[in-house]
Protein backbone atom coordinates (compact mmCIF):
# COMPACT_ATOMS: atom_id res chain seq x y z
CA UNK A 1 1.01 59.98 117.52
CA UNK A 2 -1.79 62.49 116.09
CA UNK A 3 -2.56 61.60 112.73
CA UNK A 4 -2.94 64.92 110.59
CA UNK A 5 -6.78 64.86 108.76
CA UNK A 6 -5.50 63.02 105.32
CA UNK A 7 -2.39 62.02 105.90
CA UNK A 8 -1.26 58.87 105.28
CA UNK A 9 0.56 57.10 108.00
CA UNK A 10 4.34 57.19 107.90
CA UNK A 11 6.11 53.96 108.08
CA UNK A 12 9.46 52.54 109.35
CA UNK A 13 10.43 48.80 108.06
CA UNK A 14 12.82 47.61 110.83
CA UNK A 15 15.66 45.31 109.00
CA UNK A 16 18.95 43.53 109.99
CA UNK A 17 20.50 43.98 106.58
CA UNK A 18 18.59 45.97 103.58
CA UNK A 19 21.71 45.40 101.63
CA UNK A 20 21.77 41.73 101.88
CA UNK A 21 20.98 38.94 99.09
CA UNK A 22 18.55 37.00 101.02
CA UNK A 23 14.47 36.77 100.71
CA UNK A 24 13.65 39.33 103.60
CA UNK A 25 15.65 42.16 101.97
CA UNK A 26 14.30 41.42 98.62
CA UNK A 27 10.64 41.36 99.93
CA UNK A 28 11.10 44.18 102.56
CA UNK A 29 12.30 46.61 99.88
CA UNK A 30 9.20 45.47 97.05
CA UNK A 31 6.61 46.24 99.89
CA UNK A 32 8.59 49.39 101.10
CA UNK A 33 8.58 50.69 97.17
CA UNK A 34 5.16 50.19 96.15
CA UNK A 35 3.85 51.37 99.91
CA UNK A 36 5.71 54.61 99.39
CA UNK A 37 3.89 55.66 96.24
CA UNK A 38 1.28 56.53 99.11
CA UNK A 39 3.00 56.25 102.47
CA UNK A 40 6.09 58.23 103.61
CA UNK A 41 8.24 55.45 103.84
CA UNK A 42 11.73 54.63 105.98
CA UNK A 43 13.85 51.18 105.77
CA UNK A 44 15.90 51.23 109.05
CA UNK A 45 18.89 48.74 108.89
CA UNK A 46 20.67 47.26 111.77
CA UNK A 47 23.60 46.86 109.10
CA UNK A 48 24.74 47.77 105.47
CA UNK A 49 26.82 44.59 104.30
CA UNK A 50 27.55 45.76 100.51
CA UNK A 51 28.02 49.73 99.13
CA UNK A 52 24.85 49.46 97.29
CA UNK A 53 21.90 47.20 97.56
CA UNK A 54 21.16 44.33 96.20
CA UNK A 55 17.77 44.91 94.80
CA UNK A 56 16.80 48.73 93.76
CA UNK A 57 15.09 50.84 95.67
CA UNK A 58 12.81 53.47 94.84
CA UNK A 59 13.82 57.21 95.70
CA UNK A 60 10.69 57.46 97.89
CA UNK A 61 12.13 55.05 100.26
CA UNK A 62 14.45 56.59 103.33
CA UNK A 63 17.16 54.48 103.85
CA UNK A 64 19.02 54.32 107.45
CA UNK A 65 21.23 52.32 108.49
CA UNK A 66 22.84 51.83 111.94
CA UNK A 67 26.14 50.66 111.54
CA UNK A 68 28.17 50.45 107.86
CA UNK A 69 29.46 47.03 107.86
CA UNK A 70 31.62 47.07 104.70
CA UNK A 71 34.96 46.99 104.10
CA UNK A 72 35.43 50.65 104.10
CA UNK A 73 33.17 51.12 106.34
CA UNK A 74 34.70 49.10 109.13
CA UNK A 75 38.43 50.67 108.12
CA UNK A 76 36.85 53.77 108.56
CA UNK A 77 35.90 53.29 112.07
CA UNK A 78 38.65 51.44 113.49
CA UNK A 79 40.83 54.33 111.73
CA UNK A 80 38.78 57.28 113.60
CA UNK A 81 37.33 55.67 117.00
CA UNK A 82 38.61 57.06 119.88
CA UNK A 83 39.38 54.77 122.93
CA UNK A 84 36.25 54.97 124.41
CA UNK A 85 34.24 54.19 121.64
CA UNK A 86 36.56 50.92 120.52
CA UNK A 87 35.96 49.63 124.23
CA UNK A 88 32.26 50.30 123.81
CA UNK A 89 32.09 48.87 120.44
CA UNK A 90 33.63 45.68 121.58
CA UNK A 91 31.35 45.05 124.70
CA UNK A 92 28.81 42.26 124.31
CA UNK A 93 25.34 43.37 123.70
CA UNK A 94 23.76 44.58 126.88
CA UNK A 95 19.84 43.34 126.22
CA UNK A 96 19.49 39.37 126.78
CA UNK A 97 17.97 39.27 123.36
CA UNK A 98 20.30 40.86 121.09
CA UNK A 99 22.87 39.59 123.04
CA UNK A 100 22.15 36.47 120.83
CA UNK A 101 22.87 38.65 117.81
CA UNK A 102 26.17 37.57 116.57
CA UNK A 103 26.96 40.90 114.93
CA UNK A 104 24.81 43.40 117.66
CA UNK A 105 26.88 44.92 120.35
CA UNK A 106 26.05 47.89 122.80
CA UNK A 107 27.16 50.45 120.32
CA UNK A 108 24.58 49.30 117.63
CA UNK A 109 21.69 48.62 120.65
CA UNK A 110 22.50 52.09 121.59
CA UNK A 111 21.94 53.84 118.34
CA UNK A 112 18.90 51.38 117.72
CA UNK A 113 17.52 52.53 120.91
CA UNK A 114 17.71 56.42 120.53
CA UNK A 115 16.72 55.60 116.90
CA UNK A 116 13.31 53.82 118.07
CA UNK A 117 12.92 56.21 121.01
CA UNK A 118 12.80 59.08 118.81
CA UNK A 119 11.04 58.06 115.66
CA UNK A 120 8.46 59.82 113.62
CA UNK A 121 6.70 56.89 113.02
CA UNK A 122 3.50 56.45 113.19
CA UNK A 123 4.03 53.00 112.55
CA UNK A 124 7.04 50.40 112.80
CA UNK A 125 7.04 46.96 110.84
CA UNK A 126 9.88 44.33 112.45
CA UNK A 127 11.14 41.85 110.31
CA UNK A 128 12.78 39.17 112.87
CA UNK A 129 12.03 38.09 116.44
CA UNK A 130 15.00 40.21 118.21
CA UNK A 131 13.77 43.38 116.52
CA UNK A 132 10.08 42.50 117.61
CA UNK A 133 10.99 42.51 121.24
CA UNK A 134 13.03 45.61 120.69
CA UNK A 135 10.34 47.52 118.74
CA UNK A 136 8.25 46.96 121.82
CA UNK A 137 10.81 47.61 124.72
CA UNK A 138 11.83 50.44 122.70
CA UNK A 139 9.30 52.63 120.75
CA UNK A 140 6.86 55.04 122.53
CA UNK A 141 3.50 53.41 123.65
CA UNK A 142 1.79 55.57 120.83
CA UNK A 143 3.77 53.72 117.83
CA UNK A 144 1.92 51.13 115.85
CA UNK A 145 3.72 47.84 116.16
CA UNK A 146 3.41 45.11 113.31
CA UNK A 147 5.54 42.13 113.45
CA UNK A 148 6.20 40.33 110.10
CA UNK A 149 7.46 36.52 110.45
CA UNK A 150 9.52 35.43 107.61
CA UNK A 151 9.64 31.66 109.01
CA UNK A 152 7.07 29.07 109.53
CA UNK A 153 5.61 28.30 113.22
CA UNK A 154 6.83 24.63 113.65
CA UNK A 155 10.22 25.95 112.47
CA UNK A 156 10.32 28.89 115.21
CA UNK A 157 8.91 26.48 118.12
CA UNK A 158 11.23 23.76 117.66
CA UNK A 159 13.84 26.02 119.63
CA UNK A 160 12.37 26.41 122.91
CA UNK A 161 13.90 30.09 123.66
CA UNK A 162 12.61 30.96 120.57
CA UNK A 163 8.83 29.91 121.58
CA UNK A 164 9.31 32.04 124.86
CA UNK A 165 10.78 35.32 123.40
CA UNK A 166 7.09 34.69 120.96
CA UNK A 167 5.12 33.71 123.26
CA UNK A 168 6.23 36.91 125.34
CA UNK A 169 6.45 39.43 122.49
CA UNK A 170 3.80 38.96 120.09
CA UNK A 171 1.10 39.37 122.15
CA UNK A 172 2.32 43.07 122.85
CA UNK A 173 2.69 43.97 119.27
CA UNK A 174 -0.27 45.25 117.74
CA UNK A 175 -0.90 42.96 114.72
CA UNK A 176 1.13 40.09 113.72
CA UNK A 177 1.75 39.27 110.18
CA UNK A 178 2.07 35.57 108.67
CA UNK A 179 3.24 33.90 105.53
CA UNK A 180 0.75 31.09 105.30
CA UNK A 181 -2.72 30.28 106.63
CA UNK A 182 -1.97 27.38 108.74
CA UNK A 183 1.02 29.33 110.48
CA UNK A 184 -1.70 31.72 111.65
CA UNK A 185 -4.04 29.12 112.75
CA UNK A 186 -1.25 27.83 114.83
CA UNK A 187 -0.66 31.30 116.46
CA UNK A 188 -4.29 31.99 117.21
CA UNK A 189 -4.21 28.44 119.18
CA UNK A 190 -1.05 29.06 120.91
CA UNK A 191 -1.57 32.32 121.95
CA UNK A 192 -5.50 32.79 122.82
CA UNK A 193 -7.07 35.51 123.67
CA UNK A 194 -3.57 37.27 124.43
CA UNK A 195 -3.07 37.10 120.64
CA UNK A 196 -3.26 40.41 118.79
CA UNK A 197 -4.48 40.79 115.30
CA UNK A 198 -3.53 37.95 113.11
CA UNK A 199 -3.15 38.32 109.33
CA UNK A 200 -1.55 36.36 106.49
CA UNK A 201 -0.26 38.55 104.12
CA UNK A 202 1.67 36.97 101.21
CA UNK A 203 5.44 37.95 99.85
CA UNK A 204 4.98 39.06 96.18
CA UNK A 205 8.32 39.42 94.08
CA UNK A 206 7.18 42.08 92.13
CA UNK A 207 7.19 40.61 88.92
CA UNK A 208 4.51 40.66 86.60
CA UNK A 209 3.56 37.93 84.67
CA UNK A 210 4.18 38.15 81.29
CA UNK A 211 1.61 38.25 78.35
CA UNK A 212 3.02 34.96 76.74
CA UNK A 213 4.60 32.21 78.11
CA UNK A 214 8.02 32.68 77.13
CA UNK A 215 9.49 29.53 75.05
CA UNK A 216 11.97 27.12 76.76
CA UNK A 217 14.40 24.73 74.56
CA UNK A 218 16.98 24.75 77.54
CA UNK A 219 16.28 21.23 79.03
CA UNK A 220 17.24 22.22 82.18
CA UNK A 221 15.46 22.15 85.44
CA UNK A 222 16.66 25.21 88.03
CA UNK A 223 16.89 25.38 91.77
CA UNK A 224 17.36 28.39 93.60
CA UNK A 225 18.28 29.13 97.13
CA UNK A 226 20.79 30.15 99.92
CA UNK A 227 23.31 27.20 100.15
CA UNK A 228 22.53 26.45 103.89
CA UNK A 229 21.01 23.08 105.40
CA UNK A 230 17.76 24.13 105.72
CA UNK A 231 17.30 24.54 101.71
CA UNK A 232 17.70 20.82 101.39
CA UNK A 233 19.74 20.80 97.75
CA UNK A 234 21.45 17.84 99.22
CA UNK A 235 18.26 16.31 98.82
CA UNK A 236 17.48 17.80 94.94
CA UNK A 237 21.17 16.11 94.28
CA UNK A 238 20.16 12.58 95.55
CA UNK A 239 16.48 13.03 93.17
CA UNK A 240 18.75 13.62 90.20
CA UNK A 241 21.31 10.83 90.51
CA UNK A 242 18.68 7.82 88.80
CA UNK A 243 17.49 11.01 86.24
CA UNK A 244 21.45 11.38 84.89
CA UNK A 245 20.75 7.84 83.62
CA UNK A 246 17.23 8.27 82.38
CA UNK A 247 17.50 12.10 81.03
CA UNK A 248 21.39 12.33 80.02
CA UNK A 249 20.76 15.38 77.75
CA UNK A 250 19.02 17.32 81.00
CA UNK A 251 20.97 19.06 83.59
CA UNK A 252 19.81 20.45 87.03
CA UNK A 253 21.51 24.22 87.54
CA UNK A 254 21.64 25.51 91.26
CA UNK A 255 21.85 29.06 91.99
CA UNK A 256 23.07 30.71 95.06
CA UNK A 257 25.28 31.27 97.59
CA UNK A 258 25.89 30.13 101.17
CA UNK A 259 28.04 28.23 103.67
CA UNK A 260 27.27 24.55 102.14
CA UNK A 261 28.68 25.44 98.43
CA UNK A 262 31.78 22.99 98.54
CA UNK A 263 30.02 20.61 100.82
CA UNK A 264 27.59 20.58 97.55
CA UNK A 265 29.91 20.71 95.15
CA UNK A 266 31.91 17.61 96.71
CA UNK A 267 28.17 15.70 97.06
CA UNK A 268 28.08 16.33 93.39
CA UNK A 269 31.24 15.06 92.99
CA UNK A 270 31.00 11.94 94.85
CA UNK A 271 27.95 11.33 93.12
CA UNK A 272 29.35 11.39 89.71
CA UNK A 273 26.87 14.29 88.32
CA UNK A 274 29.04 17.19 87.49
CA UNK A 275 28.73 16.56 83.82
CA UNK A 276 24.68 17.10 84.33
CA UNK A 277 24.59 19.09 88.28
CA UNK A 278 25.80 22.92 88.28
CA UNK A 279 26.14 25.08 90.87
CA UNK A 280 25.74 28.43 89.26
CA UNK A 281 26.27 30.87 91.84
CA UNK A 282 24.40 33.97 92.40
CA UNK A 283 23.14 35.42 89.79
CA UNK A 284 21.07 39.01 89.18
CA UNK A 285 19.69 38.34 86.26
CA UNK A 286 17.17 35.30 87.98
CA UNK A 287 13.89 36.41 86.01
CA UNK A 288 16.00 35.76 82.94
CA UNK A 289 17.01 32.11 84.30
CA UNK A 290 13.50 31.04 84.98
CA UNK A 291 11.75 32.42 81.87
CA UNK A 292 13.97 29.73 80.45
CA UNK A 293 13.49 26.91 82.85
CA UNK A 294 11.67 24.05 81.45
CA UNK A 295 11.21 23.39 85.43
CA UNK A 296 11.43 24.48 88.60
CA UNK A 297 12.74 22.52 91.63
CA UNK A 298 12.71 22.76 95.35
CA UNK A 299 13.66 20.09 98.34
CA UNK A 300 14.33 22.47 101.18
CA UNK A 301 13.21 21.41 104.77
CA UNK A 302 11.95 24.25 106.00
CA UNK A 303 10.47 27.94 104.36
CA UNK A 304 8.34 30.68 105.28
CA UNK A 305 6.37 31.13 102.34
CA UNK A 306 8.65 30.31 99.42
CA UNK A 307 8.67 33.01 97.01
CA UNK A 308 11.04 31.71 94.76
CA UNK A 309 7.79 29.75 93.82
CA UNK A 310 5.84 32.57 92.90
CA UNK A 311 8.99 34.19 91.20
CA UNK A 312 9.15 30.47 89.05
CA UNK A 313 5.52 30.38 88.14
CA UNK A 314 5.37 33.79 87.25
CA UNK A 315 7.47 33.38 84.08
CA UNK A 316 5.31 30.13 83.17
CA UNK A 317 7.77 27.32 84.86
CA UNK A 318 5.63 24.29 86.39
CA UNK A 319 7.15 23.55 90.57
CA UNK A 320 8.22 20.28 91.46
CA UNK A 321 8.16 20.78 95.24
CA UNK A 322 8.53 18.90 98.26
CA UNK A 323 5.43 19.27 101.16
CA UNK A 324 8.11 21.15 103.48
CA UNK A 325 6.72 23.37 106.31
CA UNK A 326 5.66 25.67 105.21
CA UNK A 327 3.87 27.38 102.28
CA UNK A 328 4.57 24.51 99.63
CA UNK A 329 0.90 23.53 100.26
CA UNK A 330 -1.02 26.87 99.71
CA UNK A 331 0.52 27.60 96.22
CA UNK A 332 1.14 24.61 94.43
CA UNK A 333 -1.55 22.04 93.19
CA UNK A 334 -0.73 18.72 91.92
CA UNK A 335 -1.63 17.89 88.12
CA UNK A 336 -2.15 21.72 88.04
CA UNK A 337 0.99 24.15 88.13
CA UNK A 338 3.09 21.56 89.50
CA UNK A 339 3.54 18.48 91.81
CA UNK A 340 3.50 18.43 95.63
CA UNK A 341 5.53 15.53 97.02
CA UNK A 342 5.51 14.64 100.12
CA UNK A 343 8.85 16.09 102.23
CA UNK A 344 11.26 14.05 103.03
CA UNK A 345 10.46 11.99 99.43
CA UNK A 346 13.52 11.92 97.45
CA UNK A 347 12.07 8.88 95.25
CA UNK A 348 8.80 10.78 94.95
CA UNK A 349 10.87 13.21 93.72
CA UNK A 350 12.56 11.65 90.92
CA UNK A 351 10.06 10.02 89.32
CA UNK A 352 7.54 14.01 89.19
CA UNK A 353 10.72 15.16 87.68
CA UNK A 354 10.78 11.53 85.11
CA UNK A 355 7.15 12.44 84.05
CA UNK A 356 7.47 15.59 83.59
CA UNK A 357 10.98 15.69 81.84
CA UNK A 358 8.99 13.02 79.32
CA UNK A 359 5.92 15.04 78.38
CA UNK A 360 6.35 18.56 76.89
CA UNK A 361 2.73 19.23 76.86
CA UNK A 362 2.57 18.52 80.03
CA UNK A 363 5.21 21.02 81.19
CA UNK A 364 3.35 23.24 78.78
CA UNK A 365 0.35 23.24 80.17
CA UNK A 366 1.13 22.89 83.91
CA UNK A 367 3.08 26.53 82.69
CA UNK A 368 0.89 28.61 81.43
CA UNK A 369 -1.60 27.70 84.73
CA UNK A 370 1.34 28.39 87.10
CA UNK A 371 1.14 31.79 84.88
CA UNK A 372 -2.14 32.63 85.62
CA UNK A 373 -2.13 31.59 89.09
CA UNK A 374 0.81 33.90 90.18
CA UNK A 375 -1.13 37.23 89.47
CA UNK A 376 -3.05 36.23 92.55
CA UNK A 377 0.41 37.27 94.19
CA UNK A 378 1.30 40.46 92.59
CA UNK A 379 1.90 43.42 94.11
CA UNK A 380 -0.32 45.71 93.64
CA UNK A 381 -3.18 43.30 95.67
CA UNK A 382 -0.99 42.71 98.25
CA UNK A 383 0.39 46.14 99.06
CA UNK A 384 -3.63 47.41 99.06
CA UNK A 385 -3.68 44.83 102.02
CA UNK A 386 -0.65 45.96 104.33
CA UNK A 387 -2.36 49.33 103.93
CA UNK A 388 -5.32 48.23 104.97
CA UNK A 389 -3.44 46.87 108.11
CA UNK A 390 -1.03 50.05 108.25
CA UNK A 391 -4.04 51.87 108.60
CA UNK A 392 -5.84 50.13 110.93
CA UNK A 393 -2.89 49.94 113.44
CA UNK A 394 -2.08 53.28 113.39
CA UNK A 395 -5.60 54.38 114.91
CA UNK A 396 -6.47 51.90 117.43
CA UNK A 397 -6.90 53.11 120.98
CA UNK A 398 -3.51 54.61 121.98
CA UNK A 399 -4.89 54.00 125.92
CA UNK A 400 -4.77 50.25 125.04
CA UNK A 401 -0.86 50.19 123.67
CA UNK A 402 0.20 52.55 126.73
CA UNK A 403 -1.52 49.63 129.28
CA UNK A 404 0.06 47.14 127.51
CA UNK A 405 3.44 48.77 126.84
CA UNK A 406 3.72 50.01 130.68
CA UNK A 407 3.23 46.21 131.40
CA UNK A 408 5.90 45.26 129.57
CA UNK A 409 8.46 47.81 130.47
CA UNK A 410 9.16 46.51 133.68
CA UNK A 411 9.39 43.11 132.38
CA UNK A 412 12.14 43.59 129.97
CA UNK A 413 14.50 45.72 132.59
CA UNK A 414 13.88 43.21 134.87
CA UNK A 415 15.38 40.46 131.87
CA UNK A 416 18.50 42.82 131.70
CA UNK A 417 19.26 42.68 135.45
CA UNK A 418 18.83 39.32 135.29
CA UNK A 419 20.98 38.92 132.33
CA UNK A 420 23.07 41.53 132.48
């Protein structure tokens, strides 16, 4: 990699699914448009799950993708493959890591492989730990390697063979990108002076906040989420059961989609709420929903940095949130632009929703400072940092990445003859 005199780095996000609904392919795509108003700028996708994505993407982003997973697509291929191709396509994934892919296999690892072996790049951003470790046993020594978590650090250590593959991977990467400060306090302990650069770079939604605080008459509180376990709207169900009796004229509306939704609809249900609990479904018109939310609320167990926070204070809607790890903590203030409660408090829930469902000043005022305090996450500061970083990476000594890349080389083909 030789840098031309003025030229700005080019950049390759590394993705599992640009096309998808969920919070990495929304915030991969806002970086990747506002970085390639100045960057020449390439999404690589493992997969493309729908015809078109889900969020728009600018026309100075390249889009790749490794294997068309849609409908047609899939028709297409099973139509056209010749023998040898449907035997390879149905063979297990040959690397120990993305073996534990569910939807990898040694066709895809292949074309990932002469992808990342013969990229342009000067530098490649990874977006999940499989595609860390193969950024690094893939990609030329010369490549700038960034790893972007999108999950907290207790979260990723609770599974053991997840805190190996980290502990074995991040150090070779370059710079390492977190959601939250404590997650890269945590990181800098764990991994000591075989840590690379740490930062903490925020998500941003892209929105900007508006002038005025729009007007809300909806009496309705809104959740938002994937409809999975770890989002914890069982939990935002059991806060609202004593509130049905207290606030009859409210309702709580859940949108999103996910593997829980009749699960959730049957809690609902059982609990005798479905006069005052929705589940809305996806919707793409979100900004819309919370510009009319009188508030925001979210019980999930788990996040990376919750941008759906952001998103709700942006349009001037005061969080009720529970304390989860992680990221809770670092944007909301109590008695501010929302209330923290402590995780795991369903009762502690219930009665910051009581108080603030009872004073309309309050959710006034606690709106317009949620307002103000989400410009501190728009884009345009924090895509002047990940250039900043881009930048940095892509000159450091190339010497140091070959040592540390020829280290690791035999390493990882020794993993596949174990594991293969």
């Amino acid at each position: 990699m030789n840098l031309l005199p003025g030229r700005p780095p080019r950049v390759t996000f590394l993705t599992f699914n640009v096309n998808g609904i969920g919070g990495i392919a929304r915030v991969v795509i806002n970086v990747a448009n506002a970085l390639s108003r100045t960057h020449e700028v390439e999404i690589l996708s493992i997969l493309r799950s729908n015809p078109t994505s889900t969020f728009p993407i600018d026309e100075g982003v390249k889009v790749s993708t490794l294997f068309d997973a849609t409908r047609a697509g899939v028709r297409r291929r099973n139509q056209n493959r010749a023998s040898r191709g449907a035997v390879l396509s149905a063979m297990p994934a040959a690397d120990p890591v993305l073996s534990r892919e569910p939807k990898v296999n040694a066709l895809i690892e292949q074309r990932l492989q002469r992808r990342l072996a013969t990229t342009d790049a000067d530098v490649v951003i990874s977006t999940r730990p499989s595609l860390h470790w193969a950024a690094v046993a893939m990609t030329r020594p010369n490549v700038g390697l960034i790893g972007w978590d999108h999950l907290n650090f207790p979260t990723r250590y609770e599974n053991a063979r997840m805190g190996r593959l980290l502990d074995e991977v991040v150090p070779q990467l370059d710079a390492w990108v977190t959601l939250t400060e404590e997650d890269r306090k945590d990181y800098l302990s764990r991994l000591g002076g075989q840590a690379p650069r740490i930062e903490v770079l925020r998500n941003s939604s892209g929105w900007v906040a508006p002038v005025e605080r729009p007007a809300r008459r909806a009496r309705v509180v809104v959740g938002a989420g994937r409809l999975e376990h770890r989002k914890g709207f069982d939990r935002a169900i059991e806060a609202w059961r004593p509130l049905a009796v207290s606030h009859p004229d409210w309702q709580l509306h859940i949108y999103g989609s996910g593997p829980l939704e009749r699960e959730l609809r049957e809690h609902v249900a059982a609990a005798g709420l479905q006069d005052v609990v929705r589940l809305m479904g996806y919707t793409k018109d979100f900004k819309q929903v919370l510009a009319h939310a009188d508030a925001f609320l979210m019980t999930s167990r788990a996040e990376g940095f919750p941008m759906v926070l952001v998103e709700a204070m942006s349009q001037g809607t005061p969080i009720v949130t529970m304390d989860c790890p992680r990221g809770p903590a670092e944007i909301v203030t109590t008695g501010r632009n929302g209330v923290l409660v402590d995780d795991g408090d369903i009762p502690g829930v219930t009665a910051a929703l009581d108080k603030l469902l009872n004073d309309d000043e309050l959710r006034r005022r606690m709106g317009e400072q949620a307002m103000d305090d989400s410009r501190e996450y728009q884009m345009e500061h924090i895509v002047a940092r990940w250039g900043e970083l881009i930048d940095a990476v892509s000159r450091p000594s190339a010497g140091r990445r070959a040592v540390r890349r020829a280290v690791a080389r035999p390493v990882h083909a020794l993993r596949r003859l174990r594991h293969g």
